[in-house]
N, C-alpha and C. Protein backbone atom coordinates (compact mmCIF):
# COMPACT_ATOMS: atom_id res chain seq x y z
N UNK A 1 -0.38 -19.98 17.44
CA UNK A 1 0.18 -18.67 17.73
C UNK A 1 1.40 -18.38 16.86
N UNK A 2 2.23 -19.59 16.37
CA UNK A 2 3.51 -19.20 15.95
C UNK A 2 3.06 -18.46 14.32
N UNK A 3 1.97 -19.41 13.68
CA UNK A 3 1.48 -18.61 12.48
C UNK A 3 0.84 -16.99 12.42
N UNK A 4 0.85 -17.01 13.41
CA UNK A 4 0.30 -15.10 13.29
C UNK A 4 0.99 -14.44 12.24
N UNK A 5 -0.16 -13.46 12.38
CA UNK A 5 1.03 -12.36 11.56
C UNK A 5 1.26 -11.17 12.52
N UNK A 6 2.68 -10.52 12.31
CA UNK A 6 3.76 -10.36 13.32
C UNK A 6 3.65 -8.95 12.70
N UNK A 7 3.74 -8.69 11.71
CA UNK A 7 4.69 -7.54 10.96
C UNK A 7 3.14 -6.96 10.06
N UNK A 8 4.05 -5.81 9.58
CA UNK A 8 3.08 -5.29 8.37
C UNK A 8 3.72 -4.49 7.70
N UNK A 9 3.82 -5.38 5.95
CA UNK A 9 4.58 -5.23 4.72
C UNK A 9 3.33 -3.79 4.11
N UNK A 10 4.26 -2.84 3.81
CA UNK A 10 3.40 -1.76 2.81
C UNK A 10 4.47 -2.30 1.75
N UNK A 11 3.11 -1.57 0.45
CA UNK A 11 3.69 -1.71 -0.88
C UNK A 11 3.13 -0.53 -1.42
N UNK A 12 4.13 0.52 -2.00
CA UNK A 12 3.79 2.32 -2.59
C UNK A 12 4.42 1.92 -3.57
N UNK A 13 4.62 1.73 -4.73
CA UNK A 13 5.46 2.06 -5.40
C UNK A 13 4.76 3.69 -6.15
N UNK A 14 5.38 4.25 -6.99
CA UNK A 14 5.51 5.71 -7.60
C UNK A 14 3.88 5.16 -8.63
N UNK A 15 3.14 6.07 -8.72
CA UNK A 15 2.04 5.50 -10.23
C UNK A 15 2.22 6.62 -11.30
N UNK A 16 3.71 6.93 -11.25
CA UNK A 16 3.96 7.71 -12.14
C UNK A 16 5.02 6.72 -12.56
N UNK A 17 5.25 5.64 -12.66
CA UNK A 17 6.07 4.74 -12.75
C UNK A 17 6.12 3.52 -13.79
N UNK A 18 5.18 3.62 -14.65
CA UNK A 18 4.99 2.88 -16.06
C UNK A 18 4.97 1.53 -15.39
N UNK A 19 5.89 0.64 -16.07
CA UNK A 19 5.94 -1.24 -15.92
C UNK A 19 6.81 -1.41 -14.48
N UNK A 20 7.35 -1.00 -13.62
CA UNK A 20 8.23 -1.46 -12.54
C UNK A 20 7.50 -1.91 -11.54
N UNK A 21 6.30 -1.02 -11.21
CA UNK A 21 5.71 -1.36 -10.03
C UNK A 21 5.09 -2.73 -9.94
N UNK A 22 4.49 -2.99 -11.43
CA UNK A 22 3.66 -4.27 -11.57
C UNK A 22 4.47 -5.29 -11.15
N UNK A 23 5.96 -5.49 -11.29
CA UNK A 23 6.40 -7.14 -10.73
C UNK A 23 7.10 -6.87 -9.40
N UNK A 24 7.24 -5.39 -9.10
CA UNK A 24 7.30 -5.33 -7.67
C UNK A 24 6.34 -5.66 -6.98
N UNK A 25 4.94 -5.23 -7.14
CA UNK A 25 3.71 -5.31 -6.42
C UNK A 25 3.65 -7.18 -6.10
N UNK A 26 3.98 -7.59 -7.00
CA UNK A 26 3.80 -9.14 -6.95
C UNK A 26 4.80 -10.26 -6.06
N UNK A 27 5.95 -9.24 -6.21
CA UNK A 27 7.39 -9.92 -5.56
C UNK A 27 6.92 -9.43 -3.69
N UNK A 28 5.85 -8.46 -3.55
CA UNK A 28 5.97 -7.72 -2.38
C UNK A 28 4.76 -9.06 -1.72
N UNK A 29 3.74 -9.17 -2.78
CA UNK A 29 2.84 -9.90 -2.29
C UNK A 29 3.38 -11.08 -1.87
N UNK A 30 3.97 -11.98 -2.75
CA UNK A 30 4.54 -13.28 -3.26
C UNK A 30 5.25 -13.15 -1.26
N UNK A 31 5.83 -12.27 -0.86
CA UNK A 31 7.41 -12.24 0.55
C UNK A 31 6.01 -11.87 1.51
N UNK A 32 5.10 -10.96 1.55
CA UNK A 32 4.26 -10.65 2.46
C UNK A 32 3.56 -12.17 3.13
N UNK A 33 2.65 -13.01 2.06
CA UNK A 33 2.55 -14.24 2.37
C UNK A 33 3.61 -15.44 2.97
N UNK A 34 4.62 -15.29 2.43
CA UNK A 34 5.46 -16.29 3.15
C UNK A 34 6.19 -16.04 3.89
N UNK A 35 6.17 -14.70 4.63
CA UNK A 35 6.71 -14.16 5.76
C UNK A 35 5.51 -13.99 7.35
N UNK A 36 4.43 -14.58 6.42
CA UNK A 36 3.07 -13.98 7.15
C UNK A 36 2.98 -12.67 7.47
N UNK A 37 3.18 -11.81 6.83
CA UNK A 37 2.81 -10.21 6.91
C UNK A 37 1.84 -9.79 6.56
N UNK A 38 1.09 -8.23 6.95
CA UNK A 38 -0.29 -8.12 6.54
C UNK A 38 0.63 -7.61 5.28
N UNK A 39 -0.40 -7.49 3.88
CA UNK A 39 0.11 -6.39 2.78
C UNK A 39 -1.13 -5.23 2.56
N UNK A 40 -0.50 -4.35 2.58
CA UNK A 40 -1.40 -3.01 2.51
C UNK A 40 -1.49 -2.53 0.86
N UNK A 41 -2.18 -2.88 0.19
CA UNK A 41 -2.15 -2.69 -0.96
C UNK A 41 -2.55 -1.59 -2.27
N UNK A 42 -0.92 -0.28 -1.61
CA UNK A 42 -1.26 0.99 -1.44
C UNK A 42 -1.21 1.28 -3.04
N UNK A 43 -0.57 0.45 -3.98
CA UNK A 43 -0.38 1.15 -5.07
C UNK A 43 -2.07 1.16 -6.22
N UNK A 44 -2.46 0.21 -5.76
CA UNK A 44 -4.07 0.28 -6.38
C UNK A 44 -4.44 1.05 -5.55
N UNK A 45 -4.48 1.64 -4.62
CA UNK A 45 -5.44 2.83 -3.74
C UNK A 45 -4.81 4.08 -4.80
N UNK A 46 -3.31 4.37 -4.55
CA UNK A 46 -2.91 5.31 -5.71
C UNK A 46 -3.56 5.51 -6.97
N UNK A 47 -3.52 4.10 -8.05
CA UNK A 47 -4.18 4.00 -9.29
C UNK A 47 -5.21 4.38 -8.91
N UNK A 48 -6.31 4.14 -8.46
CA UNK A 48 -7.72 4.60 -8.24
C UNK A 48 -7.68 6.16 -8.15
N UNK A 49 -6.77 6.42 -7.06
CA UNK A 49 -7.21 7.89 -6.75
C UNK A 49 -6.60 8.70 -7.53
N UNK A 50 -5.48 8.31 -8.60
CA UNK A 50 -5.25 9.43 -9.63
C UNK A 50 -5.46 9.53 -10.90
N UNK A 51 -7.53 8.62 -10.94
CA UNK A 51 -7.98 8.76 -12.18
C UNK A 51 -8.85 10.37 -12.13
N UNK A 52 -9.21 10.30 -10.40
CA UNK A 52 -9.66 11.51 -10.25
C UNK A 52 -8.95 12.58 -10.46
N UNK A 53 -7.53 12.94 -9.77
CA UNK A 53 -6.98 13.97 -10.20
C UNK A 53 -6.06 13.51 -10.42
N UNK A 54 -4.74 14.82 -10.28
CA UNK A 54 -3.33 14.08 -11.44
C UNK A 54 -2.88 13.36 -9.96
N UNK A 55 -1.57 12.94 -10.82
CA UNK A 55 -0.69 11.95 -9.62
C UNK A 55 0.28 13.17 -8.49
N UNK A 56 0.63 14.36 -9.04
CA UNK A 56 1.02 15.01 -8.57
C UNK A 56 0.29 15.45 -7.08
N UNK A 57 -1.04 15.16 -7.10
CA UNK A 57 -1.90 15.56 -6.02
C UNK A 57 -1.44 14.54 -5.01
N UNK A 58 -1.70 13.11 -5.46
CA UNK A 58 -0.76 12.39 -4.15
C UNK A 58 0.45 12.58 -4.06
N UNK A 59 1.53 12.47 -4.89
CA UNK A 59 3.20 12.69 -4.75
C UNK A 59 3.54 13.84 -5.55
N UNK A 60 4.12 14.42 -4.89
CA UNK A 60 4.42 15.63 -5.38
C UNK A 60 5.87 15.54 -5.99
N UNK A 61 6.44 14.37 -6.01
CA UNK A 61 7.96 14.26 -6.83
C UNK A 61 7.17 12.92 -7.67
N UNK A 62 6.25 12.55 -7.27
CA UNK A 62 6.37 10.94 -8.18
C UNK A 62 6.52 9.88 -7.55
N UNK A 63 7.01 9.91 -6.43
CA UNK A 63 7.53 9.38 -4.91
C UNK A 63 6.86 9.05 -3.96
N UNK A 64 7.36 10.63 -3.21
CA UNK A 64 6.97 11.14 -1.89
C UNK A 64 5.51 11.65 -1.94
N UNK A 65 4.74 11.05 -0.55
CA UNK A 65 3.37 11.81 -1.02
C UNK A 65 3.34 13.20 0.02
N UNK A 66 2.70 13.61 -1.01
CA UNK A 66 1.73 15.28 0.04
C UNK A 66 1.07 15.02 0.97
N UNK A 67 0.54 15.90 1.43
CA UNK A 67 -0.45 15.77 2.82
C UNK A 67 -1.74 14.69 2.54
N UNK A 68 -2.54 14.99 1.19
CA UNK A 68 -3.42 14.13 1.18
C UNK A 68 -3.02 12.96 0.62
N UNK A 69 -1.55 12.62 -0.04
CA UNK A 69 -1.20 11.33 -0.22
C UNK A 69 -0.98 10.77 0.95
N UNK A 70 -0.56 11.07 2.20
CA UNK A 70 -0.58 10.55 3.35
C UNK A 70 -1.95 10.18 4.22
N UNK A 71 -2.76 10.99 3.84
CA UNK A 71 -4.06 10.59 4.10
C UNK A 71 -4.47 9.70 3.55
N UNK A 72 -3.81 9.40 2.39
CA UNK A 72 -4.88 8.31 1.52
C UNK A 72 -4.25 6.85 2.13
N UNK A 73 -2.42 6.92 2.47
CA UNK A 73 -2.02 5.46 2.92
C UNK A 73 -2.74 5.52 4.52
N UNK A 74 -3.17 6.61 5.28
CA UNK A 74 -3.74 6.29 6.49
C UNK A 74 -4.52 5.18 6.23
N UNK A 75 -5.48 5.87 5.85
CA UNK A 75 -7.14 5.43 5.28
C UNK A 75 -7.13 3.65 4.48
N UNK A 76 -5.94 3.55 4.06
CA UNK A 76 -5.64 2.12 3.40
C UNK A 76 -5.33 1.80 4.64
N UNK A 77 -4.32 1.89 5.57
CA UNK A 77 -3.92 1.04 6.15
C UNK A 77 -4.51 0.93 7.20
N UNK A 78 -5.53 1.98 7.62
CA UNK A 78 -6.45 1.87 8.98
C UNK A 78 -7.44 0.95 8.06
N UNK A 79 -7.92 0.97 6.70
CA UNK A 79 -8.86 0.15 6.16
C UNK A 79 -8.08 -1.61 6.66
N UNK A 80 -7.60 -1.79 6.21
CA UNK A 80 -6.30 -3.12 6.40
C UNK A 80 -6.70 -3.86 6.90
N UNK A 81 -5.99 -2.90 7.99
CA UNK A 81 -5.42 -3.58 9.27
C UNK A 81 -7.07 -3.71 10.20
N UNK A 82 -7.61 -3.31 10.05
CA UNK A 82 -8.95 -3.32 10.53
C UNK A 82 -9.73 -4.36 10.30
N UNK A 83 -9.33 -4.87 8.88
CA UNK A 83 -9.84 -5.93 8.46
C UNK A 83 -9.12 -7.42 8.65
N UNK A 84 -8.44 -7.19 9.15
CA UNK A 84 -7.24 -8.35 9.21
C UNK A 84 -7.32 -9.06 10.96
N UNK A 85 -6.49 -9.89 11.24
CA UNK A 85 -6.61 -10.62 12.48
C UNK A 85 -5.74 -9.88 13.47
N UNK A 86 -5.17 -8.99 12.78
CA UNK A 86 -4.23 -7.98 13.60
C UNK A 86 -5.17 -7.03 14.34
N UNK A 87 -6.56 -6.39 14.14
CA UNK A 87 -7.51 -6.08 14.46
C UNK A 87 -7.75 -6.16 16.05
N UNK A 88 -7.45 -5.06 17.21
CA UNK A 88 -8.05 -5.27 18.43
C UNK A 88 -9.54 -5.23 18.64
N UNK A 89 -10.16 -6.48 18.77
CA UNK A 89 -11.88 -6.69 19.17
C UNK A 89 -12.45 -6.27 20.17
C-alpha cells in the first residue's frame, strides 16, 4: 500500500516553445517516477494535435489553453488515469 501512487503529476509545457519543453518533459518524468505519481503526458497530446491545426487552436497565448485545449487535457487525463491503478474497478 505504501508504494501506491498518491498524486497526479501533469506535464503542459507551451508547443510553441522550441527546445525547453524537451528537458522539462524528462525532469517531470524522471520526479513523477520517484515520487510515484501518475504522469499525464500532455505535451505529446499537444504535438500531435497541432499538426492538424495551428497551436493557437489549443493555446491561445502559447500557454493557456482555449476551450478545446481543455478538452484535449480532459481526454488525456481521463485517457490516463483510466489506464493506470488509480482507476476505480
Amino acid at each position: 500500500m505504501e508504494n501506491q501512487r498518491k498524486t497526479i503529476l501533469f506535464q503542459g509545457d507551451s508547443i510553441t516553445d522550441g527546445n525547453w519543453g524537451r528537458n522539462h518533459g524528462s525532469i517531470v518524468r524522471q520526479l513523477a517516477e520517484e515520487y510515484l505519481t501518475l504522469f499525464v503526458p500532455l505535451q505529446e497530446v499537444f504535438n500531435q494535435s497541432a499538426q492538424n491545426v495551428t497551436a493557437e487552436y489549443w493555446l491561445w497565448d502559447g500557454v493557456h489553453p482555449t476551450a478545446a485545449g481543455h478538452q484535449l487535457l480532459a481526454r488525456e487525463w481521463l485517457k490516463t488515469v483510466q489506464q493506470s491503478d488509480l482507476c476505480i474497478r
